[in-house]
C-alpha atoms as a PDB file:
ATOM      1  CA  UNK A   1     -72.770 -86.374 -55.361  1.00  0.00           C
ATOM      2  CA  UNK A   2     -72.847 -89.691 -54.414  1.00  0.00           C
ATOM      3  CA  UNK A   3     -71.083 -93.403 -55.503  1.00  0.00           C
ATOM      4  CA  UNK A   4     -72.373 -96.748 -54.652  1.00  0.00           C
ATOM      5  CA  UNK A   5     -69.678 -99.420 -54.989  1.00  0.00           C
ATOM      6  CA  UNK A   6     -70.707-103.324 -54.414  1.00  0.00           C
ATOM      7  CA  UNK A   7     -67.548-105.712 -54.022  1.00  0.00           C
ATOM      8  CA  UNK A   8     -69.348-109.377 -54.456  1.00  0.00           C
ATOM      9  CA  UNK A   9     -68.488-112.697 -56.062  1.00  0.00           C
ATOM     10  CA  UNK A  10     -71.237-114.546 -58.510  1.00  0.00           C
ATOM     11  CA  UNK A  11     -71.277-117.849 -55.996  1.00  0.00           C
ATOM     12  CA  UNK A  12     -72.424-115.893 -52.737  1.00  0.00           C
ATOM     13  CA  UNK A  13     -76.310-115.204 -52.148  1.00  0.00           C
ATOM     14  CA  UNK A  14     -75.918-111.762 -49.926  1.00  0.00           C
ATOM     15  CA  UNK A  15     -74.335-110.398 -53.310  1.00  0.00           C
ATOM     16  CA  UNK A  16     -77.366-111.624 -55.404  1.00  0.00           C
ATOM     17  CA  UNK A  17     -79.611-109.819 -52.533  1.00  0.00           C
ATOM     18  CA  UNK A  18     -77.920-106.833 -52.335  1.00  0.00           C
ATOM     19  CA  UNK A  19     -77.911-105.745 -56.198  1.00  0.00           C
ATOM     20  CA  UNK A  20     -81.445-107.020 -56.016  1.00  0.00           C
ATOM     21  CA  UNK A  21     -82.424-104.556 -53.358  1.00  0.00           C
ATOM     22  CA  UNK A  22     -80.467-101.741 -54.761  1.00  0.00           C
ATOM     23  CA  UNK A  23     -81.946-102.074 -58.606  1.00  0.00           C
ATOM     24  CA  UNK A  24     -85.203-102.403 -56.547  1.00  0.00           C
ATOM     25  CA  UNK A  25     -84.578 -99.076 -54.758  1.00  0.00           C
ATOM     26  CA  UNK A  26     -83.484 -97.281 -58.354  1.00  0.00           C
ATOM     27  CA  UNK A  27     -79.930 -97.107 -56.499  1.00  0.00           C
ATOM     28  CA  UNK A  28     -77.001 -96.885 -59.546  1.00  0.00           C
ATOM     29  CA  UNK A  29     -74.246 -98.280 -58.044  1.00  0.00           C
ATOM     30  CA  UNK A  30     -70.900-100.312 -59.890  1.00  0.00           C
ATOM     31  CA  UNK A  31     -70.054-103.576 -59.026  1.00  0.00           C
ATOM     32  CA  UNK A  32     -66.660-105.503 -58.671  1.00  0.00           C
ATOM     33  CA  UNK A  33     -66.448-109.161 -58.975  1.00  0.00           C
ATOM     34  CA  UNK A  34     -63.860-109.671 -56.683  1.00  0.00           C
ATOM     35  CA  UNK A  35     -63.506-113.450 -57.547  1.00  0.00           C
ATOM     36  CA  UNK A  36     -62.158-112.620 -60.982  1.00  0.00           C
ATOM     37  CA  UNK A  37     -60.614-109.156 -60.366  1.00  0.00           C
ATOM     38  CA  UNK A  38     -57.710-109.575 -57.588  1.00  0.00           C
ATOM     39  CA  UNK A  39     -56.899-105.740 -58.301  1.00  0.00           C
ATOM     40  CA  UNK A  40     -60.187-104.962 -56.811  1.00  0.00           C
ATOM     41  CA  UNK A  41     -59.973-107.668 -54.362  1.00  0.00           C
ATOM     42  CA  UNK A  42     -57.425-105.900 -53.291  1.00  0.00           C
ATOM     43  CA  UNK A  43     -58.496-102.923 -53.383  1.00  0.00           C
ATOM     44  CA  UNK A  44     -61.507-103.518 -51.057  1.00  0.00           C
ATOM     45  CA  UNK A  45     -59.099-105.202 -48.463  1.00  0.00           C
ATOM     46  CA  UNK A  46     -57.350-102.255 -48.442  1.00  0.00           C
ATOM     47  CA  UNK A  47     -60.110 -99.976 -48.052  1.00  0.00           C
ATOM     48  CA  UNK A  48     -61.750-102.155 -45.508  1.00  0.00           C
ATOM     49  CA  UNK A  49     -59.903-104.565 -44.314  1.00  0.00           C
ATOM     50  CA  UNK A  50     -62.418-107.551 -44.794  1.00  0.00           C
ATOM     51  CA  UNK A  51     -62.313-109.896 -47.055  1.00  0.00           C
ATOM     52  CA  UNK A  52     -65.893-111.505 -46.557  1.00  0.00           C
ATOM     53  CA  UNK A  53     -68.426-109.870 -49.042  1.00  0.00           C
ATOM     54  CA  UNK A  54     -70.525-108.027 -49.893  1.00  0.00           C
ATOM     55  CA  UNK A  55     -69.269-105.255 -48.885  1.00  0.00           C
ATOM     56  CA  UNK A  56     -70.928-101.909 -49.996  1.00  0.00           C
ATOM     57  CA  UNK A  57     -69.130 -98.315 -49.936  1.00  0.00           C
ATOM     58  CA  UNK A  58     -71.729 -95.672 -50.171  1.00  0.00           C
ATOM     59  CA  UNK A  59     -69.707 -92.215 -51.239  1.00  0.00           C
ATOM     60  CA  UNK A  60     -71.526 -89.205 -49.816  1.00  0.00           C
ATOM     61  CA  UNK A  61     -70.402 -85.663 -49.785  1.00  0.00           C
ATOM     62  CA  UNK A  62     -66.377 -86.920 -49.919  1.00  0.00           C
ATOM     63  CA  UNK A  63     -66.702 -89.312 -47.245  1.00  0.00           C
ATOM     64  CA  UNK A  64     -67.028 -92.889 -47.594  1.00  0.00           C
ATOM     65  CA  UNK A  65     -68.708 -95.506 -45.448  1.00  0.00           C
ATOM     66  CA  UNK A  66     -68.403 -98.881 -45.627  1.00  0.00           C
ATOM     67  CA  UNK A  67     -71.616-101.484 -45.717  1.00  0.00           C
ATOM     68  CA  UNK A  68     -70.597-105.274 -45.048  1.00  0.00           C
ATOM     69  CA  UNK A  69     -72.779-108.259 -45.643  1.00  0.00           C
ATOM     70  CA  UNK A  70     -76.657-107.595 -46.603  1.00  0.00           C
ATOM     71  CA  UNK A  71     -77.825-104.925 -44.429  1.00  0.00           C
ATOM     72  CA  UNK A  72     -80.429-102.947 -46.923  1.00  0.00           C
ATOM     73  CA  UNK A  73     -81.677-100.835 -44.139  1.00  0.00           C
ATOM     74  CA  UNK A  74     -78.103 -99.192 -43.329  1.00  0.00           C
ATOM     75  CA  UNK A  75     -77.390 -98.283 -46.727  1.00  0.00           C
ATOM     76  CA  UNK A  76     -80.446 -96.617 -47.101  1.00  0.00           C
ATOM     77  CA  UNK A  77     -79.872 -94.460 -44.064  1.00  0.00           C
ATOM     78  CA  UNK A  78     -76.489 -93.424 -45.844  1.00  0.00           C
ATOM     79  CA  UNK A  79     -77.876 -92.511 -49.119  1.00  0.00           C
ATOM     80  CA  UNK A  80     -80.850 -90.981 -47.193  1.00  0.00           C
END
C-alpha cells in the first residue's frame, strides 16, 4: 500500500507544480494547506523538520520518505 501526502500553501508555485505533476502522473495523493491548518503545519515540522514547502511524504511498504520542494523525478523513483 502506498500514501502520498503534499504539505503546500495556495500562494507558492512549487505547490501548484507538484499537484500538477502528480494528477498528471494519475498519482492520488491528500493535500494539507498548511497556511490555514497550523495542526498540520505542525505536523509536517514535526515529521520533517522543515518548514519550507512543498514537502511530499511518499508512504511505501510502512516506511515513509520525505520529498521537499518540486523534485518530480524523486518521487517517482519512490512510488516506482
Amino acid at each position: 500500500m502506498m500514501n502520498i501526502t503534499v504539505y503546500s500553501t495556495p500562494s507558492c508555485p512549487y505547490c501548484v507544480k507538484i499537484k500538477e505533476w502528480l494528477n498528471s502522473e494519475d498519482l492520488d495523493y491528500t493535500e494539507h494547506n498548511v497556511a490555514e491548518d497550523q495542526e498540520k503545519a505542525m505536523e509536517m515540522i514535526k515529521k520533517t523538520g522543515q518548514r519550507g514547502v512543498p514537502q511530499t511524504i511518499v508512504e511505501k511498504d510502512g516506511e515513509e520518505s520525505v520529498v521537499v520542494g518540486f523534485q518530480p523525478q524523486k518521487i517517482k523513483e519512490l512510488v516506482g
